[in-house]
Protein backbone atom coordinates (compact mmCIF):
# COMPACT_ATOMS: atom_id res chain seq x y z
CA UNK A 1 117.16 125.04 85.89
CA UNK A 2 116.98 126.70 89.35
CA UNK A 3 114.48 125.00 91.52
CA UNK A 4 112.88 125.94 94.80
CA UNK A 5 111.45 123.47 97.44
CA UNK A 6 108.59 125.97 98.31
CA UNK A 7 106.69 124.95 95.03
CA UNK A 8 103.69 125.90 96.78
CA UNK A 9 82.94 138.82 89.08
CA UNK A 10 81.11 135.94 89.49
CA UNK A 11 79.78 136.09 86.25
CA UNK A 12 80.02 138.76 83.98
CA UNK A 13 83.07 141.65 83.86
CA UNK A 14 81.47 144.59 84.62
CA UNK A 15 83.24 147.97 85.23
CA UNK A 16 86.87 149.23 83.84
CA UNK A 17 90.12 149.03 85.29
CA UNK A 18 91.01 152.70 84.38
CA UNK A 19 91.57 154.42 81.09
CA UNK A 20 95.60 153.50 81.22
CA UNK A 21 94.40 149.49 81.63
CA UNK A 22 93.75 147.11 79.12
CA UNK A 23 89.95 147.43 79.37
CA UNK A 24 87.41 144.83 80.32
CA UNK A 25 88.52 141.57 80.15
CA UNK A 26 86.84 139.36 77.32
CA UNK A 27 84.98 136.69 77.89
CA UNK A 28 86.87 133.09 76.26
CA UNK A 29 84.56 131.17 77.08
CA UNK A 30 80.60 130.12 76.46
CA UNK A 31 77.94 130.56 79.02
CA UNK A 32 77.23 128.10 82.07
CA UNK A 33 74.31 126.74 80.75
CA UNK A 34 76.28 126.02 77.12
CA UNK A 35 78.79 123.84 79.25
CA UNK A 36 76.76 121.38 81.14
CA UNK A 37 77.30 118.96 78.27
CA UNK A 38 80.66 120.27 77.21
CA UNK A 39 83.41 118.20 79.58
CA UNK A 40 85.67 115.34 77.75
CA UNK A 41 83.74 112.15 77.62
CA UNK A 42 86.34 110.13 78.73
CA UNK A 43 85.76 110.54 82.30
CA UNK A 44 82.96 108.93 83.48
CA UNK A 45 82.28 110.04 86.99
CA UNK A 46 79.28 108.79 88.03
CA UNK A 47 80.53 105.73 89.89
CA UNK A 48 84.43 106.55 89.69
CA UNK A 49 87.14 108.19 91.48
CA UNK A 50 88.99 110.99 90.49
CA UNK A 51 92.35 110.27 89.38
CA UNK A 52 95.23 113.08 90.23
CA UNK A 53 98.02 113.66 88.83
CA UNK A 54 100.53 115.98 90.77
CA UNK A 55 102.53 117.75 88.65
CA UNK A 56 105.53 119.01 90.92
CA UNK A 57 107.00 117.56 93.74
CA UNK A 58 107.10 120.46 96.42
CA UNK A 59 105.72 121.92 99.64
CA UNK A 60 102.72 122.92 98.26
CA UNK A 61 101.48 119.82 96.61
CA UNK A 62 102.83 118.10 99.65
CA UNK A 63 99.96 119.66 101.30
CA UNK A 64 97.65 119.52 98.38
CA UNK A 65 98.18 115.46 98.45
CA UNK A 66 97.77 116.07 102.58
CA UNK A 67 94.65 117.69 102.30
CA UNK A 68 93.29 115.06 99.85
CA UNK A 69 93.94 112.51 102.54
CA UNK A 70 91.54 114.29 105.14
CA UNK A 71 88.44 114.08 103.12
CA UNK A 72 86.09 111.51 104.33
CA UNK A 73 84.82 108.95 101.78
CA UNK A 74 86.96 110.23 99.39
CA UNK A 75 86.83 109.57 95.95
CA UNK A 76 90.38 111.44 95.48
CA UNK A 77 92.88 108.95 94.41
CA UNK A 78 96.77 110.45 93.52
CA UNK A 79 97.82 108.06 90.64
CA UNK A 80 101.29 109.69 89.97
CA UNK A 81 103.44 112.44 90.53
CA UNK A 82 106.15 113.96 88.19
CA UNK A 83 108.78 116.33 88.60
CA UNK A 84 111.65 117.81 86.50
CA UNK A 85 114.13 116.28 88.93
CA UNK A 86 113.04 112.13 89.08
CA UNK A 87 114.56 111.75 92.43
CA UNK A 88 112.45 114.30 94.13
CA UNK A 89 109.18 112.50 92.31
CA UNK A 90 110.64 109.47 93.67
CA UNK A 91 110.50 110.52 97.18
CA UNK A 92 107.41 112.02 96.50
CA UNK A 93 106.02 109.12 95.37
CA UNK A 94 107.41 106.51 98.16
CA UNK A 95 106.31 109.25 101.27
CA UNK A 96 102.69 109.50 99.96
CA UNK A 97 102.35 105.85 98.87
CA UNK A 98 101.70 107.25 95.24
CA UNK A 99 101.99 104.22 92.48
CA UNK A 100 103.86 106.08 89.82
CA UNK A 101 106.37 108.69 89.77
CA UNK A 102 108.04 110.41 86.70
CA UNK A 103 110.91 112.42 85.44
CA UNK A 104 109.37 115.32 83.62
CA UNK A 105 105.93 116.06 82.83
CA UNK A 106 105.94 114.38 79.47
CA UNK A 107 104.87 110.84 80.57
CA UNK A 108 102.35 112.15 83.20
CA UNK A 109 100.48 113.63 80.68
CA UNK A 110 100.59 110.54 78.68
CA UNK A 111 99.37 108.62 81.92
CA UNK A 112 95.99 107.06 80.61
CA UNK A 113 94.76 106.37 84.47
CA UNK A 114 94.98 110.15 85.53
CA UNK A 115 91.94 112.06 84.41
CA UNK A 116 92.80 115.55 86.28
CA UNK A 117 96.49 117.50 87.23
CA UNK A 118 97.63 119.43 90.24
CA UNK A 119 100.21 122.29 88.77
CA UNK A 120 102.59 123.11 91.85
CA UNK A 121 105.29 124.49 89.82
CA UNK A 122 106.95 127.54 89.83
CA UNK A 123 105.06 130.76 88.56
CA UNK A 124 106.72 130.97 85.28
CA UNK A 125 106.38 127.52 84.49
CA UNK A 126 102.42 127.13 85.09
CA UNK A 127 101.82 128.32 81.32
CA UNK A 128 103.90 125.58 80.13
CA UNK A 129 102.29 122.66 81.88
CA UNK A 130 98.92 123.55 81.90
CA UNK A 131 99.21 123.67 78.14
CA UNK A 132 100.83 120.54 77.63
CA UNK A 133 98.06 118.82 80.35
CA UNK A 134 95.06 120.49 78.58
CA UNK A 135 96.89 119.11 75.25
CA UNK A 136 96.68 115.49 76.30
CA UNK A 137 92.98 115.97 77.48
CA UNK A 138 93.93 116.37 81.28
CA UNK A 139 91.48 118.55 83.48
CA UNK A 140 93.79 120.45 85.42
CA UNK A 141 93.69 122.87 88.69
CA UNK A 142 96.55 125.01 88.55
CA UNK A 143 98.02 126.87 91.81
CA UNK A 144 97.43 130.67 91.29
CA UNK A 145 98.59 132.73 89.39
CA UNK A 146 97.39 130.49 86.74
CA UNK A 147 99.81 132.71 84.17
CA UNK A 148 102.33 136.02 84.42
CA UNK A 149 100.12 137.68 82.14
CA UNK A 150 96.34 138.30 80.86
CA UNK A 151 97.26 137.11 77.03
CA UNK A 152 98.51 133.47 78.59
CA UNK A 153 95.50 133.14 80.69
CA UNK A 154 93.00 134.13 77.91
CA UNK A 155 94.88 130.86 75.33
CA UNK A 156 95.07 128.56 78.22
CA UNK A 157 91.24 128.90 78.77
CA UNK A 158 90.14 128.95 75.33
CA UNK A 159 92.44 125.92 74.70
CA UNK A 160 90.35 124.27 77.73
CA UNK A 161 86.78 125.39 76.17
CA UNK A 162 87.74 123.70 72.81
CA UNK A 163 88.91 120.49 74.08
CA UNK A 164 86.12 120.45 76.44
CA UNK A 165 87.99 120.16 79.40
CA UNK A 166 88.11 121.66 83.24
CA UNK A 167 90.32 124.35 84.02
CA UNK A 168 90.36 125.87 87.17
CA UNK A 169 92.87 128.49 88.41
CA UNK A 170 93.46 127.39 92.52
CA UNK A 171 91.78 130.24 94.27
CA UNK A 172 91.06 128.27 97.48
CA UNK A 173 89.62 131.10 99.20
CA UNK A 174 86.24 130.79 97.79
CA UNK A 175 86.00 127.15 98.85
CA UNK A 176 85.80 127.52 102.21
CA UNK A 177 82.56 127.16 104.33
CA UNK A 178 83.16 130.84 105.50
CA UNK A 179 83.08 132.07 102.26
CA UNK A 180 79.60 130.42 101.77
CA UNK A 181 78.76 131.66 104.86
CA UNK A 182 80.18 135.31 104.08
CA UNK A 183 78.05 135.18 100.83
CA UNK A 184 75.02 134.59 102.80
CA UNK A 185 75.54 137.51 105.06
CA UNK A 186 76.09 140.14 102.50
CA UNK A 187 73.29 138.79 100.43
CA UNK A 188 71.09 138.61 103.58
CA UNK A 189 71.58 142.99 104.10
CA UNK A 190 73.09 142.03 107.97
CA UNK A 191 75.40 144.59 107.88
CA UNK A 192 73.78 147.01 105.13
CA UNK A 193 75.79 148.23 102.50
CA UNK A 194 79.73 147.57 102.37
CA UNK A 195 81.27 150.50 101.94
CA UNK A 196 84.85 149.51 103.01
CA UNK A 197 87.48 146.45 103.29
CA UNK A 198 90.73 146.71 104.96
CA UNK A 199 93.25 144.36 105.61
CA UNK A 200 96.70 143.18 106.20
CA UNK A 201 98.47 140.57 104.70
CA UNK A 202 101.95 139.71 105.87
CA UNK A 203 105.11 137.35 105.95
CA UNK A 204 108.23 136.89 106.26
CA UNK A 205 109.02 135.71 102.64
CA UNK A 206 111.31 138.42 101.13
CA UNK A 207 114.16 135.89 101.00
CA UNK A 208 112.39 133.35 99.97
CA UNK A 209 113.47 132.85 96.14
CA UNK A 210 110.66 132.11 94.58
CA UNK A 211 108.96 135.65 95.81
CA UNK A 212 112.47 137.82 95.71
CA UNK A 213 113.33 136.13 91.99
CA UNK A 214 112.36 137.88 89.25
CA UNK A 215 113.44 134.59 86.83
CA UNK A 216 110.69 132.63 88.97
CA UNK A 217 108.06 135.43 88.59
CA UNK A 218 108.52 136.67 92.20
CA UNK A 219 106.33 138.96 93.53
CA UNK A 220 104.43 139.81 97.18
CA UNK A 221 101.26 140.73 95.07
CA UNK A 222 100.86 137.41 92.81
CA UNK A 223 102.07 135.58 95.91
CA UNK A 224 99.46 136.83 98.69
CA UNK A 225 98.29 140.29 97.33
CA UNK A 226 96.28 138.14 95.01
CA UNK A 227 93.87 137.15 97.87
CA UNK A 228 93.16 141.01 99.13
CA UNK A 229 92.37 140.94 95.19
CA UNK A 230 89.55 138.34 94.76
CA UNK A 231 88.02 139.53 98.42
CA UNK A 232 87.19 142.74 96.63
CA UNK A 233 85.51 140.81 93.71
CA UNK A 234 83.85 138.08 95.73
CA UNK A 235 82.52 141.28 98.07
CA UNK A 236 81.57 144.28 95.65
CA UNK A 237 80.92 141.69 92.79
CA UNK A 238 82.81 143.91 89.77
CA UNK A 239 86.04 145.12 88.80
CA UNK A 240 87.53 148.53 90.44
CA UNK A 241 87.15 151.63 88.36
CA UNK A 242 90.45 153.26 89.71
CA UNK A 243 93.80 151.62 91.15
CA UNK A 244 95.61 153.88 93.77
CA UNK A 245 99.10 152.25 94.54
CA UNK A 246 101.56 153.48 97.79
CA UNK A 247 104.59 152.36 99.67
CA UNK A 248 105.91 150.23 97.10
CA UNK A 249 109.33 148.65 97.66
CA UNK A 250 110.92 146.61 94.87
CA UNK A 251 114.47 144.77 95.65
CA UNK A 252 117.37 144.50 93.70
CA UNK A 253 115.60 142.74 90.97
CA UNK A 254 112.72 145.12 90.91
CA UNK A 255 110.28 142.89 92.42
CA UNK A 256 107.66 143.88 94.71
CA UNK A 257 108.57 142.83 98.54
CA UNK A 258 105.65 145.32 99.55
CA UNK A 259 102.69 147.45 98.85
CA UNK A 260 99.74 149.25 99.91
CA UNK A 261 97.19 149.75 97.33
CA UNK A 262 93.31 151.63 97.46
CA UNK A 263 90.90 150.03 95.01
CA UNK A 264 87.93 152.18 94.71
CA UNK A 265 85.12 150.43 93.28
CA UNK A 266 82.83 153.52 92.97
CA UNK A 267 80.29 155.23 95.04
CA UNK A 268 82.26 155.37 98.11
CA UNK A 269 83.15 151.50 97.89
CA UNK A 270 86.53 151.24 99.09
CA UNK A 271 89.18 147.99 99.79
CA UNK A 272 92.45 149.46 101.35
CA UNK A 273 95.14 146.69 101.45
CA UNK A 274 99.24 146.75 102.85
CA UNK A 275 100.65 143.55 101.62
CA UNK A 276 104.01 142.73 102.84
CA UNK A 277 107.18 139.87 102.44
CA UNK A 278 109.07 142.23 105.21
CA UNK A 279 106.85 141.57 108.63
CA UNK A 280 104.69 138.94 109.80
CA UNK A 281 101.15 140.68 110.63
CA UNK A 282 97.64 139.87 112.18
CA UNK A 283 95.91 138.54 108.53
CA UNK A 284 92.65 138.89 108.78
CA UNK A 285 89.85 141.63 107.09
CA UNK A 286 87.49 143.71 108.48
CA UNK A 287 84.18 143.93 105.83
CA UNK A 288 82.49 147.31 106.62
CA UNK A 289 78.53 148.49 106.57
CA UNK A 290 76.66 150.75 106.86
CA UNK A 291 74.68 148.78 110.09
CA UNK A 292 77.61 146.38 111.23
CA UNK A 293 80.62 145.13 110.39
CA UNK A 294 82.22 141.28 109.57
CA UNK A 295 85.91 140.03 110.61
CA UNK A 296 87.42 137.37 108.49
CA UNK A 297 90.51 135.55 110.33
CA UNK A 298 93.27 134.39 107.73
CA UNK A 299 90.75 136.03 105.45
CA UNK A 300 91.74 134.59 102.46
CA UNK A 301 91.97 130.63 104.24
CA UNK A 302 89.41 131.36 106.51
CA UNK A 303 87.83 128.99 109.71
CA UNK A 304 86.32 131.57 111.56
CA UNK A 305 84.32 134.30 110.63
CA UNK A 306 82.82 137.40 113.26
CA UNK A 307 79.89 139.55 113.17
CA UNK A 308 79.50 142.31 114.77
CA UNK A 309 78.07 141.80 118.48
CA UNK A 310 77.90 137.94 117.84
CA UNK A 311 80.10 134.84 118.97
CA UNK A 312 83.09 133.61 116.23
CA UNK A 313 81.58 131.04 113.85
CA UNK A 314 84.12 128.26 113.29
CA UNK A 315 84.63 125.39 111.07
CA UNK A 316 87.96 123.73 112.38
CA UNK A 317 90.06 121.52 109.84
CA UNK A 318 90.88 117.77 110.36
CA UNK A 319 94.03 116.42 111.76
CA UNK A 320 96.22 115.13 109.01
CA UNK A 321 98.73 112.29 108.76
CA UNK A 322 101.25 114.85 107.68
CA UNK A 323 102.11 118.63 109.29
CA UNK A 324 101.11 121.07 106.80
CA UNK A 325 103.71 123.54 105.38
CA UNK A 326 100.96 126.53 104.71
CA UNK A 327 98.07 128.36 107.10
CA UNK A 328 95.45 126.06 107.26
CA UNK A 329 96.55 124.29 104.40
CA UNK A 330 94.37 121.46 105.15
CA UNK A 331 91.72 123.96 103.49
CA UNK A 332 92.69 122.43 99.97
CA UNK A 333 90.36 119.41 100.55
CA UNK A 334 87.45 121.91 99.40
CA UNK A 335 88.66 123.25 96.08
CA UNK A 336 89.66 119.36 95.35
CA UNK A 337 85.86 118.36 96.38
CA UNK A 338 84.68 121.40 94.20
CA UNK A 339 86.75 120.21 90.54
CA UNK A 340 85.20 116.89 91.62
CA UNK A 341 81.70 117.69 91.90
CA UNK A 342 82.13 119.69 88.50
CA UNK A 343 83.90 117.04 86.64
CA UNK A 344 80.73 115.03 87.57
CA UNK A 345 78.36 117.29 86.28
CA UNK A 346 80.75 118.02 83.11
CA UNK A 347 80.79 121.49 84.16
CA UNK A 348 83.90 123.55 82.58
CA UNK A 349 84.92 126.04 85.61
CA UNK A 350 83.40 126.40 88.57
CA UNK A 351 80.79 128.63 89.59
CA UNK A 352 82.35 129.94 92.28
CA UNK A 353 85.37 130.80 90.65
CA UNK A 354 84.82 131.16 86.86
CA UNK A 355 87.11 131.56 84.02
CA UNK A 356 85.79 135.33 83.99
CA UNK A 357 86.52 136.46 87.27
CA UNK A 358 90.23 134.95 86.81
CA UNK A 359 90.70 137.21 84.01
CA UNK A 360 89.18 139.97 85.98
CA UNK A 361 91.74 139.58 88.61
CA UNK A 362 94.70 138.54 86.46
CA UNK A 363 93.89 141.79 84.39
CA UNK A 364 94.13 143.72 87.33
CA UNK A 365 97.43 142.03 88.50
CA UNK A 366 98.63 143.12 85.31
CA UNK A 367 97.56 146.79 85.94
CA UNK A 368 99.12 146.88 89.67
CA UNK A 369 102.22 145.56 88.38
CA UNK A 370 102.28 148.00 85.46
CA UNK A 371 101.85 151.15 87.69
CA UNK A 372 104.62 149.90 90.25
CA UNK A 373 107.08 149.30 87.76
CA UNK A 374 107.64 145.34 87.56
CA UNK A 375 107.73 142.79 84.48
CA UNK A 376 107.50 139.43 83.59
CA UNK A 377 108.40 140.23 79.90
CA UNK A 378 111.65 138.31 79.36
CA UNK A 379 109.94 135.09 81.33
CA UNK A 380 106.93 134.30 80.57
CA UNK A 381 106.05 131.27 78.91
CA UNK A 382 109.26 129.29 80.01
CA UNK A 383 109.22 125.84 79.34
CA UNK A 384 110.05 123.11 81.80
């Protein structure tokens, strides 16, 4: 099996996604208040630490296992780490002082000491694990996109709700204090009505295999275009009513190396996005109202946050025992603190990041990648 070292509506779905879309997303799960008491019973966190399991032995839980180490009194403890090739878990294991390592997934999921998994696989491979994990009663986190497709997504979390269990898709964006600081602003009327987002979002990545291969569900727009996604939803709080692609480009294997897309959201509510694998550019969104505007930098990993005629708020990372591979990487301590805090209170998703508004935006994925011509249909659900 090819392998690549670069394993890296709050609520309710309201609106369409256009009369050629699948609809509204349904809900698969039961109401927050239905949960509280709903989370397996064999993890007791009152007076515990968390156990991880890393599942993958890449750049991106490299920095995931980083990050954990920056959180002060933690209560994160990495038990084990697997991967489909043992030496790499090996090396894994010895550089992060991790007591177990494994080849494959199998015995991880068997492991009795680790009560939650880190999926850092590869794209088309996330369906696979997460299944297997939810199967042995693991909580997981999964590294977006949680699936290829909406009818993936929609099992994995309704396998989760049954067995009472977390499952969180890795949006880390909505983690950060500056997204808890954004959500005070817009709910506080400081810059009046949004009315527009725009942003850039660009890298160098379109030789990177794991974007430019279609066999490891490449893609620009399920890589980064994913975050220009949930801004939209975290900002106008509901699903666009029309989808406007532009300036496509698709590579030899018809995956998408850029694209521009509108999203209108209705009554003049507009988020106008280029995301790009061809150039490296400036990253950061400009929130538009009708009295002011706000500047996220590295919107979608933000540490510092502008309003209009004020000084930058900041909230600088830790130092790390380890160089990071990703932007401000170190930023995955706070989705790790959140699935803590809601494995303690038995919670089954997040509030800040429910299982609804991953649909939402996995839907929509599906509809962008519909209109611009690419599909996932001959790889989804690969096994490990």
């Amino acid at each position: 099996m090819k392998k690549c070292s670069e394993c890296r509506c709050q609520g309710l779905i309201r609106g369409a996604l256009g009369a050629s879309s699948a609809g509204c997303v349904p809900t698969v799960v039961p109401t927050i208040a239905r949960r509280q008491h709903r989370i397996a019973q064999n993890t007791n966190m009152q007076s515990q630490n968390l156990n991880w399991g890393i599942a993958a032995a890449g750049r991106i839980t490299q920095d995931f296992v980083t990050a954990l180490g920056t959180i002060e009194n933690s209560r994160h403890v990495v038990q084990a780490v697997a991967d489909v090739e043992g030496a790499r878990a090996q090396e894994f294991a010895q550089r992060n002082q991790i007591p177990r390592h494994y080849d494959g997934f199998e015995e991880l999921s068997l492991d009795r000491d680790v009560d939650v998994v880190y999926v850092g696989t590869l794209n088309p491979f996330h369906y696979a694990v997460v299944r297997l994990m939810l199967s042995r009663g693991k909580h997981v986190l999964c590294e977006t996109p949680l699936c290829l497709g909406l009818p993936q997504a929609q099992e994995l979390y309704a396998l989760a709700e049954q067995r009472g269990l977390f499952l969180m898709e890795g949006m880390w964006s909505r983690f950060f204090p500056s997204y808890d600081r954004l959500r005070e602003l817009l709910l506080s009327n400081c810059i009046g009505e949004v009315k527009l987002i725009r942003l850039q979002h660009g890298f160098r990545l379109a030789n990177v295999e794991r974007i430019a291969s279609r066999s490891l569900g490449g893609s620009i727009t399920l890589d980064i275009g994913i975050y220009a996604l949930q801004l939209g939803q975290f900002v106008f709080g509901t699903a666009p009513v029309k989808i406007i692609p532009s300036g496509t480009q698709l590579n030899a294997e018809r995956v998408d190396v850029q694209t521009e897309f509108i999203l209108d959201y209705g009554e003049n509510r507009r988020l106008m996005a280029l995301i790009t694998g061809l150039e490296n550019l400036g990253n950061d969104a400009i929130i538009v109202g009708t009295k002011g505007e706000i500047k996220l930098s590295n919107y979608w990993c933000c540490t510092q946050l502008t309003q209009s005629n004020n000084p930058p708020e900041s909230w600088p990372l830790p130092s790390a025992k380890f160089d990071f591979h990703y932007t401000n990487s170190c930023g995955l301590r706070y989705e790790a603190e959140e699935v803590r805090k809601c494995i303690e209170k038995r919670l089954l998703e997040s509030p800040k990041y429910t299982h609804a508004a991953s649909l939402e935006l996995i839907a929509l994925t599906d509809q962008i990648r519909r209109q611009i011509g690419v599909s996932y249909d001959d790889v989804l659900g690969r096994e490990v």
